[in-house]
PDB file of N, CA and C in Angstrom:
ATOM      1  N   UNK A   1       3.093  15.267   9.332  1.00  0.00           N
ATOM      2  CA  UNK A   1       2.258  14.254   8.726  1.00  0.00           C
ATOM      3  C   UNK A   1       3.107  13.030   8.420  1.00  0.00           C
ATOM      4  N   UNK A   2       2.022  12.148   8.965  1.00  0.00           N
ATOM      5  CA  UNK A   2       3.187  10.732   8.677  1.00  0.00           C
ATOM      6  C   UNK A   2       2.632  10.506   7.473  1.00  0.00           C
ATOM      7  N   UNK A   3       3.598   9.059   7.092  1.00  0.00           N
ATOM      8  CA  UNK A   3       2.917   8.559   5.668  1.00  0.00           C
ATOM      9  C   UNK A   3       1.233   7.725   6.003  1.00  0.00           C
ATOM     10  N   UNK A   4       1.176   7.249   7.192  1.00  0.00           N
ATOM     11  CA  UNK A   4      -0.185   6.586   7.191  1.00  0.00           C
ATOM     12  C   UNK A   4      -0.925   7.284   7.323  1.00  0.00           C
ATOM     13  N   UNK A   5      -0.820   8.874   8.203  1.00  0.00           N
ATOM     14  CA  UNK A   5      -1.308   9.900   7.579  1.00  0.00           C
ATOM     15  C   UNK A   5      -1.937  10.679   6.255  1.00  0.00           C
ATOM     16  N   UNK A   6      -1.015  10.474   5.829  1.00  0.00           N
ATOM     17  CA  UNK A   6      -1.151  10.768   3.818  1.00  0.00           C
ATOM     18  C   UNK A   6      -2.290   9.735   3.517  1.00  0.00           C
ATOM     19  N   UNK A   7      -2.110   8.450   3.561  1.00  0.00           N
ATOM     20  CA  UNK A   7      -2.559   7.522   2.858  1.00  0.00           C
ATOM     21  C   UNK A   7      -4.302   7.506   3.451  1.00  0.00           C
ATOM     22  N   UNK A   8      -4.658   7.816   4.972  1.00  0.00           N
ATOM     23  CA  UNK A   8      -5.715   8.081   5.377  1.00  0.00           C
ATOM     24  C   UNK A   8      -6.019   9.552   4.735  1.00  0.00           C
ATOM     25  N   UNK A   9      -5.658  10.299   4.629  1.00  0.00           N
ATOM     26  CA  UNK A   9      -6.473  11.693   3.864  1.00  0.00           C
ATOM     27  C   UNK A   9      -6.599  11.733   2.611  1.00  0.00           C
ATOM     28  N   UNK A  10      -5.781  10.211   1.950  1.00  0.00           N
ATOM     29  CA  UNK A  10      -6.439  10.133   0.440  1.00  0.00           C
ATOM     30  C   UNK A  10      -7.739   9.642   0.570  1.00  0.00           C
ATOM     31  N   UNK A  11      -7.904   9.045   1.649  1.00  0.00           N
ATOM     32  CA  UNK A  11      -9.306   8.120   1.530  1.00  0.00           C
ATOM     33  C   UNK A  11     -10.226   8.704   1.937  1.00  0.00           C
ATOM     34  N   UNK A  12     -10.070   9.842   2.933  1.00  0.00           N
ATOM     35  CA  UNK A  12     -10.858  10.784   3.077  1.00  0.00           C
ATOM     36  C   UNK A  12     -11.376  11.779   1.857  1.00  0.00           C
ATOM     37  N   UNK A  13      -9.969  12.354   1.641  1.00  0.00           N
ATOM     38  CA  UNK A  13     -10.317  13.143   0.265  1.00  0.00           C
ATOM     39  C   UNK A  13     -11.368  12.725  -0.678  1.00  0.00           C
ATOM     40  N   UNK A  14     -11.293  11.109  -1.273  1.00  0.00           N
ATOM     41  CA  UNK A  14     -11.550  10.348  -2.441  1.00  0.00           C
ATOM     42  C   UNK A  14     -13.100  10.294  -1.635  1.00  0.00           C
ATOM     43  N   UNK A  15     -13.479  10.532  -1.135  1.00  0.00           N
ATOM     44  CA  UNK A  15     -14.888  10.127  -0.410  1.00  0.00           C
ATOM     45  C   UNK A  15     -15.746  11.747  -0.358  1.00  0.00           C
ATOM     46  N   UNK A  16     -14.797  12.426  -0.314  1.00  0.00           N
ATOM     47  CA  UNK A  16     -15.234  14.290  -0.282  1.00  0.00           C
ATOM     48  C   UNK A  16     -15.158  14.809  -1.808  1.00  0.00           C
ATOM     49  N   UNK A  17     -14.313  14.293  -2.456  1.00  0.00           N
ATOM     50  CA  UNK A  17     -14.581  14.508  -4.157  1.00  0.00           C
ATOM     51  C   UNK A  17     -14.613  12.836  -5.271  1.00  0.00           C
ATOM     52  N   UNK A  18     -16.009  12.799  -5.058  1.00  0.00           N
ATOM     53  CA  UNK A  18     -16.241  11.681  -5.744  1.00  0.00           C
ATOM     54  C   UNK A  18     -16.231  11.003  -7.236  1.00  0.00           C
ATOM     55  N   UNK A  19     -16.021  12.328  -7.743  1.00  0.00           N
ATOM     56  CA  UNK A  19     -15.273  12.940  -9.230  1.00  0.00           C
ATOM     57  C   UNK A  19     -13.941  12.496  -9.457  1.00  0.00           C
ATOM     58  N   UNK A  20     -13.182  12.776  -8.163  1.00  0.00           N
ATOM     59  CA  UNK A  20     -11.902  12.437  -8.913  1.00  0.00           C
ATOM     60  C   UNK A  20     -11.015  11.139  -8.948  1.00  0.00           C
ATOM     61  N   UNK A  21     -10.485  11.088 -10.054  1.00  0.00           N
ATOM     62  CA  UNK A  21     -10.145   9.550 -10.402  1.00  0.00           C
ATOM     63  C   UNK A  21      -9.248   9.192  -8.925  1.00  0.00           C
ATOM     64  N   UNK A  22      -9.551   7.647  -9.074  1.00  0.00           N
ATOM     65  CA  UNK A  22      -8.047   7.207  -7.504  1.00  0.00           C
ATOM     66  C   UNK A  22      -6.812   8.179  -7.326  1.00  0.00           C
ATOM     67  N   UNK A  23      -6.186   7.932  -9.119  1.00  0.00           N
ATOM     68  CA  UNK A  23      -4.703   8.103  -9.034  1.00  0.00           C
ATOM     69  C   UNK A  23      -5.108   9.869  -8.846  1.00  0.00           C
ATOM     70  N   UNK A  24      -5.420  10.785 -10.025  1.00  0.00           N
ATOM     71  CA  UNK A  24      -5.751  12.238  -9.298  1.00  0.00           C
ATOM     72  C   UNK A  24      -5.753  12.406  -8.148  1.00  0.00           C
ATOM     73  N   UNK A  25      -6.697  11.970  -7.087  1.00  0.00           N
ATOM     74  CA  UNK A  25      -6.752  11.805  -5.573  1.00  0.00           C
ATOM     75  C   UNK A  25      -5.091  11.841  -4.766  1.00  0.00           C
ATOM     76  N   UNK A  26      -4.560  10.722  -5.401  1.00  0.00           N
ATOM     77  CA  UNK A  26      -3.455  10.249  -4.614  1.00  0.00           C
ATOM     78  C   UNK A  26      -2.295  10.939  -5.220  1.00  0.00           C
ATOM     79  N   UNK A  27      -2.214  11.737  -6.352  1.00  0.00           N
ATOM     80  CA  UNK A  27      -1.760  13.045  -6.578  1.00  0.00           C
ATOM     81  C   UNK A  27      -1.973  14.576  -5.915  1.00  0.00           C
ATOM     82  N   UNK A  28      -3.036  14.417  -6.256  1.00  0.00           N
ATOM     83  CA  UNK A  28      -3.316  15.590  -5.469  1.00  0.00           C
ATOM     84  C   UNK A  28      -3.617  15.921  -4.236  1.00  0.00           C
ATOM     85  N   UNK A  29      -3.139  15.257  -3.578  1.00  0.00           N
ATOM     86  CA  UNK A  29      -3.130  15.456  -2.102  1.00  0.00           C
ATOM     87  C   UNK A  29      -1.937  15.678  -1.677  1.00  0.00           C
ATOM     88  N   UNK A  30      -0.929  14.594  -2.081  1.00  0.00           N
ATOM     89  CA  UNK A  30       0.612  14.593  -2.231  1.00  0.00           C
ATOM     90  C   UNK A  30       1.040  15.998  -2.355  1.00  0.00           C
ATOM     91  N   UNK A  31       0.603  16.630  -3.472  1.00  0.00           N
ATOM     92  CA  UNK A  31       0.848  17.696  -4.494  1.00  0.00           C
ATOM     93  C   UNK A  31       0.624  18.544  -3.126  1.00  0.00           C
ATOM     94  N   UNK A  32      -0.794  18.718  -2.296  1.00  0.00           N
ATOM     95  CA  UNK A  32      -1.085  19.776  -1.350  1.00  0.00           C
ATOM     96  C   UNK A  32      -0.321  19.114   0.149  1.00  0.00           C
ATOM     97  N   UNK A  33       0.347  18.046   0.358  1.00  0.00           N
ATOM     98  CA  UNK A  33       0.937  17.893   1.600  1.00  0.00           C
ATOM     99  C   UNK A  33       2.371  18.073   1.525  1.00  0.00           C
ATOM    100  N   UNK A  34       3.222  17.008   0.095  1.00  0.00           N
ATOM    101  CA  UNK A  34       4.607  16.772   0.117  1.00  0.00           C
ATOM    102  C   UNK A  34       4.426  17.442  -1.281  1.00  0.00           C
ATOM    103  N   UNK A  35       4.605  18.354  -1.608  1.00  0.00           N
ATOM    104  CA  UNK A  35       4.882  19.099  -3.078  1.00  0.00           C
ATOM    105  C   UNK A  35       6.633  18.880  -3.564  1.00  0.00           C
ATOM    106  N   UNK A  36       7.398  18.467  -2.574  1.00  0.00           N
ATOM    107  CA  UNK A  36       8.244  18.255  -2.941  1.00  0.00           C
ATOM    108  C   UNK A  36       8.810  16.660  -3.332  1.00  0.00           C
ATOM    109  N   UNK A  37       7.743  15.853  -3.046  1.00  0.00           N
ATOM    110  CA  UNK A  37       7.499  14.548  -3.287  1.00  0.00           C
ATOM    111  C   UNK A  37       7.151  14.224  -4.861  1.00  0.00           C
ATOM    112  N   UNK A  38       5.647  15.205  -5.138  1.00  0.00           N
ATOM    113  CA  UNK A  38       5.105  15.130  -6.004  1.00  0.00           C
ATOM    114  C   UNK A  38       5.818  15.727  -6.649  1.00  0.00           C
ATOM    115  N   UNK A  39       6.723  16.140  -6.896  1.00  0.00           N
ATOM    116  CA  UNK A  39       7.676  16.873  -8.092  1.00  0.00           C
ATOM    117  C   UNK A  39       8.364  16.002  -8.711  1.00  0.00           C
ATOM    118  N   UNK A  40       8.919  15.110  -7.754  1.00  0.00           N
ATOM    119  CA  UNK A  40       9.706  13.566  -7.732  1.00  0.00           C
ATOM    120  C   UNK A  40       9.109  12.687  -8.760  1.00  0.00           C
ATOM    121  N   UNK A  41       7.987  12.548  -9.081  1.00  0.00           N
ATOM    122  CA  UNK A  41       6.755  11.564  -9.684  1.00  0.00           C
ATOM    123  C   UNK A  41       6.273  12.313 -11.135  1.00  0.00           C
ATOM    124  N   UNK A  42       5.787  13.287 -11.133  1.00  0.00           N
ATOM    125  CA  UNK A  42       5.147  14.161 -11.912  1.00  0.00           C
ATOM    126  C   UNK A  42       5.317  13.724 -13.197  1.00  0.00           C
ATOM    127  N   UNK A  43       4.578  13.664 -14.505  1.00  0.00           N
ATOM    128  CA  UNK A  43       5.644  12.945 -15.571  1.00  0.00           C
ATOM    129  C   UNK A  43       5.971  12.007 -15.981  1.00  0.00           C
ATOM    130  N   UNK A  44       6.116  10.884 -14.854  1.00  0.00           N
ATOM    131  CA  UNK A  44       7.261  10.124 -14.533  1.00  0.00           C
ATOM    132  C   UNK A  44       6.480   8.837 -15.150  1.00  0.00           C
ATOM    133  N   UNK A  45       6.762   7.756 -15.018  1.00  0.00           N
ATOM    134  CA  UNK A  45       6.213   6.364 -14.862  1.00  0.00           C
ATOM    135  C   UNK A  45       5.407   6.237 -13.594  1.00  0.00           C
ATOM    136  N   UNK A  46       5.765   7.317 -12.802  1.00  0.00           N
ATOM    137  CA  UNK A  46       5.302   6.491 -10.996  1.00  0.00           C
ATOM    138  C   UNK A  46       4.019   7.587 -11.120  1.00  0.00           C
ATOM    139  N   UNK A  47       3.574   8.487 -12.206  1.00  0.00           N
ATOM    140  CA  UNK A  47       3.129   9.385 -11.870  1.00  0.00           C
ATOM    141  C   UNK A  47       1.470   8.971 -12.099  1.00  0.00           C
ATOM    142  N   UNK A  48       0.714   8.576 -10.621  1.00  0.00           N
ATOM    143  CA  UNK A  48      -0.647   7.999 -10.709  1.00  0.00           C
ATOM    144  C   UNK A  48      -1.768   8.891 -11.070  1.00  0.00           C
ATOM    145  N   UNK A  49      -1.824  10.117 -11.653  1.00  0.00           N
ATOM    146  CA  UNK A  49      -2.655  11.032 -11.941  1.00  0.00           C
ATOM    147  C   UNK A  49      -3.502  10.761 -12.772  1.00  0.00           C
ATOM    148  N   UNK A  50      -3.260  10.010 -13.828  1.00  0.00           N
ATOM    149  CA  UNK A  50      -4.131   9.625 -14.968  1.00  0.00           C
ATOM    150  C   UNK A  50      -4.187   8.574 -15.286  1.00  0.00           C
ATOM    151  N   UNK A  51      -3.884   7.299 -14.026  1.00  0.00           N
ATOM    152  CA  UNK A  51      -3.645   5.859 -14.049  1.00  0.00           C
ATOM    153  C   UNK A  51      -3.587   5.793 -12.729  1.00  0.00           C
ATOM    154  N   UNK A  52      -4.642   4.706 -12.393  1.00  0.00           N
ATOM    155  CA  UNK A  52      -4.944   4.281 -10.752  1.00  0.00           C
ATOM    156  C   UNK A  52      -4.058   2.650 -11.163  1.00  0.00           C
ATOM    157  N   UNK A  53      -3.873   2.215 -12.200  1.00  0.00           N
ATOM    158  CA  UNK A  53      -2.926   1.074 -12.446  1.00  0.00           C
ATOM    159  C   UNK A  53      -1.524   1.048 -11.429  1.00  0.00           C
ATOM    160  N   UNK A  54      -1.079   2.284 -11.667  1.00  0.00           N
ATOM    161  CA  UNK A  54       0.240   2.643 -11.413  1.00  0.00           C
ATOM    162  C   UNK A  54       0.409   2.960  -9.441  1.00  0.00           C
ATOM    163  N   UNK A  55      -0.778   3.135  -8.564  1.00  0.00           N
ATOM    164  CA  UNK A  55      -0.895   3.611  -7.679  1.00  0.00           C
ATOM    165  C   UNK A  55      -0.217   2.494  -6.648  1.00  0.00           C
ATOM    166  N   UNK A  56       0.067   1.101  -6.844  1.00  0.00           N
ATOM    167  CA  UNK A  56       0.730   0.795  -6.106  1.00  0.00           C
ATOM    168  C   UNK A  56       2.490   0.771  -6.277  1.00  0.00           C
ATOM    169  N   UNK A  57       3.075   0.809  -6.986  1.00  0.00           N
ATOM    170  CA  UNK A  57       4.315   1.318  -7.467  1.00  0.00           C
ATOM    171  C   UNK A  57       4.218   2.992  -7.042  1.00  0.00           C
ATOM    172  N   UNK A  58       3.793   3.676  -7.130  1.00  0.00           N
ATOM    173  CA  UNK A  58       3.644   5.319  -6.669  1.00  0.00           C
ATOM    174  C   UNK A  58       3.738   4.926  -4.905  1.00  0.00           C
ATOM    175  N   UNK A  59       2.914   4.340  -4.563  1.00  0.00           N
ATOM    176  CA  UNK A  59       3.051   4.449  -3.293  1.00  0.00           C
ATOM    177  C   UNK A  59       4.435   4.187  -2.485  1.00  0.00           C
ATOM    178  N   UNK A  60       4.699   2.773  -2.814  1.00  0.00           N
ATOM    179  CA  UNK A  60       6.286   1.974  -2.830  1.00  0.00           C
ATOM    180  C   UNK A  60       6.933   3.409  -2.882  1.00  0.00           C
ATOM    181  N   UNK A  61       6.965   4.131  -3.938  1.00  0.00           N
ATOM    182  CA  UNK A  61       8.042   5.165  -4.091  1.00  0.00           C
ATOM    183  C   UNK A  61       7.870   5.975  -3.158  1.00  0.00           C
ATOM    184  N   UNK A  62       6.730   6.685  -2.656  1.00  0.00           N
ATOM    185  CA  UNK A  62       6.464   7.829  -1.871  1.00  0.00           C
ATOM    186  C   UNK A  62       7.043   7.006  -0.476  1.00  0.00           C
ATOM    187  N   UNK A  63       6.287   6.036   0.011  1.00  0.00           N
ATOM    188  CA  UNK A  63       6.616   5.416   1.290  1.00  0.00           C
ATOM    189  C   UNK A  63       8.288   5.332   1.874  1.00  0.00           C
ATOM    190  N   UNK A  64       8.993   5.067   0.461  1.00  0.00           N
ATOM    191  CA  UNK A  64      10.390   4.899   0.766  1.00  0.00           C
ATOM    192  C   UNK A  64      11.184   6.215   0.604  1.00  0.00           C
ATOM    193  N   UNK A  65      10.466   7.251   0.031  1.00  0.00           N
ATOM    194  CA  UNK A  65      11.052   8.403   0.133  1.00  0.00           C
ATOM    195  C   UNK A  65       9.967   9.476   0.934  1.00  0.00           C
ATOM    196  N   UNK A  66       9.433   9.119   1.642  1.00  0.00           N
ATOM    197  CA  UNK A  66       8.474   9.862   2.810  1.00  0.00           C
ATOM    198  C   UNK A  66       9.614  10.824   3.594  1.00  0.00           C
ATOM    199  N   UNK A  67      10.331  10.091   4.455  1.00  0.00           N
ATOM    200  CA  UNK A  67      11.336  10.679   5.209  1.00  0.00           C
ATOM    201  C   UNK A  67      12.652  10.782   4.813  1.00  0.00           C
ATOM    202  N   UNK A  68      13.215  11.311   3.501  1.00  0.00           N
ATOM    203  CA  UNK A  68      14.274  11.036   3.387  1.00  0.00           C
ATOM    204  C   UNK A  68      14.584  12.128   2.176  1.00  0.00           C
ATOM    205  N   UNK A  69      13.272  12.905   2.274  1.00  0.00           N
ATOM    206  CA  UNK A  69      13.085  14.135   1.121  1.00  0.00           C
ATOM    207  C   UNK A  69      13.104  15.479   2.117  1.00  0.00           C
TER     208      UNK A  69
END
């Protein structure tokens, strides 16, 4: 899975559970593709789960550590 990959199955996802907030979405997908990504974030400042504010800084981070985790 590439990262434009990821970023298309959030948008898929977010369209299949219409419940869940952006940032949840763009957690939890992470969480079920790169779990070792989302470990990275979790917590954190970058961590968009309970703040869609934060989702472009989360991304920046994931994108630059996509291939390098």
């Amino acid at each position: 899975m590439t990262f434009a990959d990821y970023v298309a199955l959030v948008e898929q996802r977010q369209a299949e559970q219409p419940t869940w907030r952006e940032g949840q979405t763009y957690f939890n997908v992470l969480y079920d593709h790169r779990p070792d990504l989302s470990e990275l974030v979790r917590a954190t400042v970058l961590d968009p789960f309970h703040d869609a504010d934060i989702v472009p800084d989360f991304l920046v981070f994931v994108a630059a550590h996509w291939d390098s985790v």
